[in-house]
Protein backbone atom coordinates (compact mmCIF):
# COMPACT_ATOMS: atom_id res chain seq x y z
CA UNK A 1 54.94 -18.56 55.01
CA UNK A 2 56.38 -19.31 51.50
CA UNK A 3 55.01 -16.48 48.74
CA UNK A 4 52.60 -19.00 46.95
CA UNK A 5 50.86 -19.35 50.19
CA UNK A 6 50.66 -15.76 50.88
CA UNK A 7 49.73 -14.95 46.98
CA UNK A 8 46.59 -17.34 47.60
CA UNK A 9 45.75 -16.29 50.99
CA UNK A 10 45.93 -12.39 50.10
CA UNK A 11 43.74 -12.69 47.00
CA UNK A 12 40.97 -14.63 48.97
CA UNK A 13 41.41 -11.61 51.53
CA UNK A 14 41.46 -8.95 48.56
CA UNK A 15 37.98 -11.04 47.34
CA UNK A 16 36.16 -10.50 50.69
CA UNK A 17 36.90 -7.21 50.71
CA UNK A 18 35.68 -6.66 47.80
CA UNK A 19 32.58 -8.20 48.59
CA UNK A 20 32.24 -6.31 51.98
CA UNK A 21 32.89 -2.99 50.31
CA UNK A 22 29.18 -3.05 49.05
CA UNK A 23 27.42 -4.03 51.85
CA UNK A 24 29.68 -1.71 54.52
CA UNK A 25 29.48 1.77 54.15
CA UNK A 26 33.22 2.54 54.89
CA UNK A 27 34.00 5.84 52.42
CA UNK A 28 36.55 3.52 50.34
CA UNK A 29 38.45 2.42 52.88
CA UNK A 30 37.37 -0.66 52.57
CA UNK A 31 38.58 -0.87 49.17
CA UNK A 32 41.40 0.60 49.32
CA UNK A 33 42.68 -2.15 51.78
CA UNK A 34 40.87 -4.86 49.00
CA UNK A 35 43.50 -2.96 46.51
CA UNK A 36 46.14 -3.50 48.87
CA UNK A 37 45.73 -7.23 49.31
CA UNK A 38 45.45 -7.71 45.64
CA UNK A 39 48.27 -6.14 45.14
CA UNK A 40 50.43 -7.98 47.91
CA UNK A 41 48.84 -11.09 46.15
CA UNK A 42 50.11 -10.13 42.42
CA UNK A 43 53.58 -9.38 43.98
CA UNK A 44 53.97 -12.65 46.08
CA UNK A 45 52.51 -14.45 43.14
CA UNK A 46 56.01 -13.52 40.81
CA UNK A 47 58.23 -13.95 43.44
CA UNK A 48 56.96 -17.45 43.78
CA UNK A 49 56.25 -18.34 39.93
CA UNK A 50 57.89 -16.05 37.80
CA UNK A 51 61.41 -17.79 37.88
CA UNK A 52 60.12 -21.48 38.23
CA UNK A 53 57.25 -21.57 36.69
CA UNK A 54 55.96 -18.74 34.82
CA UNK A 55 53.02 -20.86 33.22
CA UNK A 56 51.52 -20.66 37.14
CA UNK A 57 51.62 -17.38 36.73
CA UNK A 58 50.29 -16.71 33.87
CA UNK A 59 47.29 -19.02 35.18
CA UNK A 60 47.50 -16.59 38.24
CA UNK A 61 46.97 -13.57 36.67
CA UNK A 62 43.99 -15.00 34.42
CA UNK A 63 42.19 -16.51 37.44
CA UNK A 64 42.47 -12.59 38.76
CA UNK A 65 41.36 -11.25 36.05
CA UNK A 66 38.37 -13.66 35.87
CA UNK A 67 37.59 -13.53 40.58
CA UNK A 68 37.59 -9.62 40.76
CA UNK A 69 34.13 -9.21 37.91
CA UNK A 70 33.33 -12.41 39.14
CA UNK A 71 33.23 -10.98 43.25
CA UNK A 72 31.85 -7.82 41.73
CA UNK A 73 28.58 -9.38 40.02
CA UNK A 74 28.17 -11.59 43.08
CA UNK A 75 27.80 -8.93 45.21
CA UNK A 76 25.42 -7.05 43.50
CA UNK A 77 23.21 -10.11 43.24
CA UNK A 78 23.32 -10.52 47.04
CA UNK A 79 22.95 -6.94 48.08
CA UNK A 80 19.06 -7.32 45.98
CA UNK A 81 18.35 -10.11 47.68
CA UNK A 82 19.34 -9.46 51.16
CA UNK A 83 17.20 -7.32 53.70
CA UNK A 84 20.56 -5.24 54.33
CA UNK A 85 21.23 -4.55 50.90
CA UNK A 86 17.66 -3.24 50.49
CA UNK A 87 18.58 -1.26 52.88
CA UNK A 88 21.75 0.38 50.73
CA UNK A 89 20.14 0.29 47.70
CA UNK A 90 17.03 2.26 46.44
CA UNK A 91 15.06 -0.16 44.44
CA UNK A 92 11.28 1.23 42.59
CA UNK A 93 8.42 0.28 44.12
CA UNK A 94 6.34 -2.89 43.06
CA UNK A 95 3.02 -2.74 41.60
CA UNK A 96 1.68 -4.31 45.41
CA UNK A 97 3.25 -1.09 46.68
CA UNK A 98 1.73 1.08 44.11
CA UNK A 99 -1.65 0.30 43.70
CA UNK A 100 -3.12 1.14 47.45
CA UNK A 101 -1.77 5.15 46.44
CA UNK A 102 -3.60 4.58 43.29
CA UNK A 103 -6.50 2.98 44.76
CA UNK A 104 -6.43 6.27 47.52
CA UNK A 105 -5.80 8.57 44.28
CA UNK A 106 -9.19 7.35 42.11
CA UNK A 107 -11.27 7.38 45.42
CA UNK A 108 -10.26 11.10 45.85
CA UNK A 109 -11.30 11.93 42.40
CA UNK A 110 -14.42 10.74 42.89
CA UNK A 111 -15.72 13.26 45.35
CA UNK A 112 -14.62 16.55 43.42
CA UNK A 113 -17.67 18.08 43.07
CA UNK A 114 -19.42 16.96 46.65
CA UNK A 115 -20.30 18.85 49.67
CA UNK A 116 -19.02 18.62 53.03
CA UNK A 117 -18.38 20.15 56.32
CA UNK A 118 -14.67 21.17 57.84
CA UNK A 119 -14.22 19.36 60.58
CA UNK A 120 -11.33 21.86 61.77
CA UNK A 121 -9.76 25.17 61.45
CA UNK A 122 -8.72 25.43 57.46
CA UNK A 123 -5.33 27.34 57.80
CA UNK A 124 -5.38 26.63 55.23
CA UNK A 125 -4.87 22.88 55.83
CA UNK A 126 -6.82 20.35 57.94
CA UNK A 127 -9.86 17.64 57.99
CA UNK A 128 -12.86 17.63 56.23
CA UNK A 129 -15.99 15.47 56.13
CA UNK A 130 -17.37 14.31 52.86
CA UNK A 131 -19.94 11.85 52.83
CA UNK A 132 -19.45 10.45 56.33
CA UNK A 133 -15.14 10.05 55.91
CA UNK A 134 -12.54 12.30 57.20
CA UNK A 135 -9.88 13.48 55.00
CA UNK A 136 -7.05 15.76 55.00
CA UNK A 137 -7.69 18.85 52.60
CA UNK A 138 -6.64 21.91 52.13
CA UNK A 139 -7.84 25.85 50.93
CA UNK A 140 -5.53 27.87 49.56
CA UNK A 141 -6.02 31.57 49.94
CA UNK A 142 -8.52 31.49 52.68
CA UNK A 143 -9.06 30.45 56.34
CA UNK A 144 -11.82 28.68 56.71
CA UNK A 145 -13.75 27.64 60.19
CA UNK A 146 -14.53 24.46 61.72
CA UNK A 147 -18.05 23.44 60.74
CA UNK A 148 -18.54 25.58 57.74
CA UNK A 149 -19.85 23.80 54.53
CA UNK A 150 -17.50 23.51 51.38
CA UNK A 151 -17.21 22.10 48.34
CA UNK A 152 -14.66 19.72 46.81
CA UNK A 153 -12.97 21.46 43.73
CA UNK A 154 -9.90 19.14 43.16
CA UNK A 155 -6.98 16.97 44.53
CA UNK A 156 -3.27 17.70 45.39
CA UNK A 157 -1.28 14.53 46.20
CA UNK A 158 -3.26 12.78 49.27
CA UNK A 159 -5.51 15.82 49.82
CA UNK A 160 -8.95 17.23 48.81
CA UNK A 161 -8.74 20.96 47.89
CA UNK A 162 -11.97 22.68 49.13
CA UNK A 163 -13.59 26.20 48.99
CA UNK A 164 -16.81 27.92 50.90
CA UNK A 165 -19.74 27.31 49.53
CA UNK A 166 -21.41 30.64 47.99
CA UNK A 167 -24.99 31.47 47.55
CA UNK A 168 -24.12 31.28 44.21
CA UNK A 169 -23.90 27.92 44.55
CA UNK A 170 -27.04 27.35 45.74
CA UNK A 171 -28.84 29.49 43.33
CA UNK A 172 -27.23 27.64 40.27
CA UNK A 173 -28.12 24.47 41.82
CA UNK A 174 -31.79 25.83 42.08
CA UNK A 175 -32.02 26.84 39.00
CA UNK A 176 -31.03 23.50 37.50
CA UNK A 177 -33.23 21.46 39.69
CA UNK A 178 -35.52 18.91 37.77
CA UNK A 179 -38.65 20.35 39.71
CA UNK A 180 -37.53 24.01 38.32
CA UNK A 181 -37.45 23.06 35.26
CA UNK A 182 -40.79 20.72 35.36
CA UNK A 183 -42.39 24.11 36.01
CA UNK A 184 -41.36 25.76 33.19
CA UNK A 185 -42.51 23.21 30.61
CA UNK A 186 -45.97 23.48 29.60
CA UNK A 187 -48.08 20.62 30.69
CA UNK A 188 -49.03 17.89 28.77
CA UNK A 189 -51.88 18.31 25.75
CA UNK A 190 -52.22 22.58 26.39
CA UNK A 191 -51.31 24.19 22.92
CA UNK A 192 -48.12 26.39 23.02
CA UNK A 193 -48.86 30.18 22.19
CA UNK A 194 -47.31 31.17 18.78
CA UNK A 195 -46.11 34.32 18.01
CA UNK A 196 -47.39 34.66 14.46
CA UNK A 197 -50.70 33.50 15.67
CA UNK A 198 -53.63 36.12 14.33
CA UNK A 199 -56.35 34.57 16.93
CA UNK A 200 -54.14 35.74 19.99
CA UNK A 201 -55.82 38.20 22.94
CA UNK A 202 -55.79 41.32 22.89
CA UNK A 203 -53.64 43.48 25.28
CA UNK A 204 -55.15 45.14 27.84
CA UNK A 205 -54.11 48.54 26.70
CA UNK A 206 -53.52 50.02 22.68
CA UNK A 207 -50.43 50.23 21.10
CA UNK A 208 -50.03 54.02 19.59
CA UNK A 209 -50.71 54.04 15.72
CA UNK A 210 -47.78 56.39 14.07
């Protein structure tokens, strides 16, 4: 094999091996033999040209110059298009991708505030039950028993945070209720008693005169 042969068929090789370096996970080797090849193609390439025709080589070297970026930028084109280099590479997520989490994210939101019943031993993770659907949730600080009654306070990631719910609760939400507060509004058309009012009742027992 004469060295313009060899030049041609070592830079090809070098090329490939280039190209292979990205999509084979070799620790370098790979490229290290792609250096090799080049270089055995550079060195046949002036033993061939240099004396006889150095305008071949300079042509040669340009056309190196110009395949290695060239192999380079073709190769990372493939390995984003090709199931195996999705594989190699970590690309970001697509908005088709996204959107379910954030879908799963707003539903969440929506039941801070809402009662339910643990489903399982709170320790402190597990399931809960909020309005007929199962979800994972968590209490920090606290175990909590299977079929006890909490409230939703928050999120964390895919999870409900929960905690018991107090008597406390229930009293506030007494005290708030519409018919609560239906009672304590005079009814309609009875005068309201006012305090600078001369004409009101006497009390049923006399205030000391100093």
């Amino acid at each position: 094999m004469d060295h313009a042969t060899l030049a041609i068929l070592m830079l090809f090789i070098g090329l490939a091996l280039i190209i292979a370096e990205f999509f084979i996970p070799s620790g370098g080797m790979i490229a290290i033999l792609a250096a090799i090849c080049l270089s055995v193609s550079v060195w046949a390439a002036y033993q061939a040209w240099w004396e006889t025709a150095r305008s071949i080589w300079w042509s040669y070297l340009a056309m190196v110059a110009l395949l290695i970026p060239v192999s380079v930028g073709g190769a990372l084109f493939l390995i984003q298009r090709t199931s195996l280099g999705r594989h190699v590479l970590l690309r970001a997520p697509n908005l088709e991708e996204v959107t379910p989490y954030a879908q799963q994210e707003q539903h969440l939101r929506q039941l801070i505030g809402k009662r339910g019943e643990t489903v399982s031993l709170l320790n402190p993770g597990g399931m809960v039950e909020v309005e007929g659907e199962r979800f994972h949730c968590e209490c920090p600080g606290m175990l909590i028993e299977a079929l006890e009654e909490v409230v939703v306070t928050g999120t964390k990631a895919n999870r409900l945070v929960v905690r018991p719910v107090s008597d406390l609760d229930d009293r506030l939400l007494a005290s708030h209720s519409p018919a609560d507060r239906q009672n304590d509004e005079p009814p309609s058309g009875e005068p309201t008693a006012d305090p600078g009012d001369d004409n009101t009742p006497p009390l049923d027992f006399d205030i000391p005169q100093s």
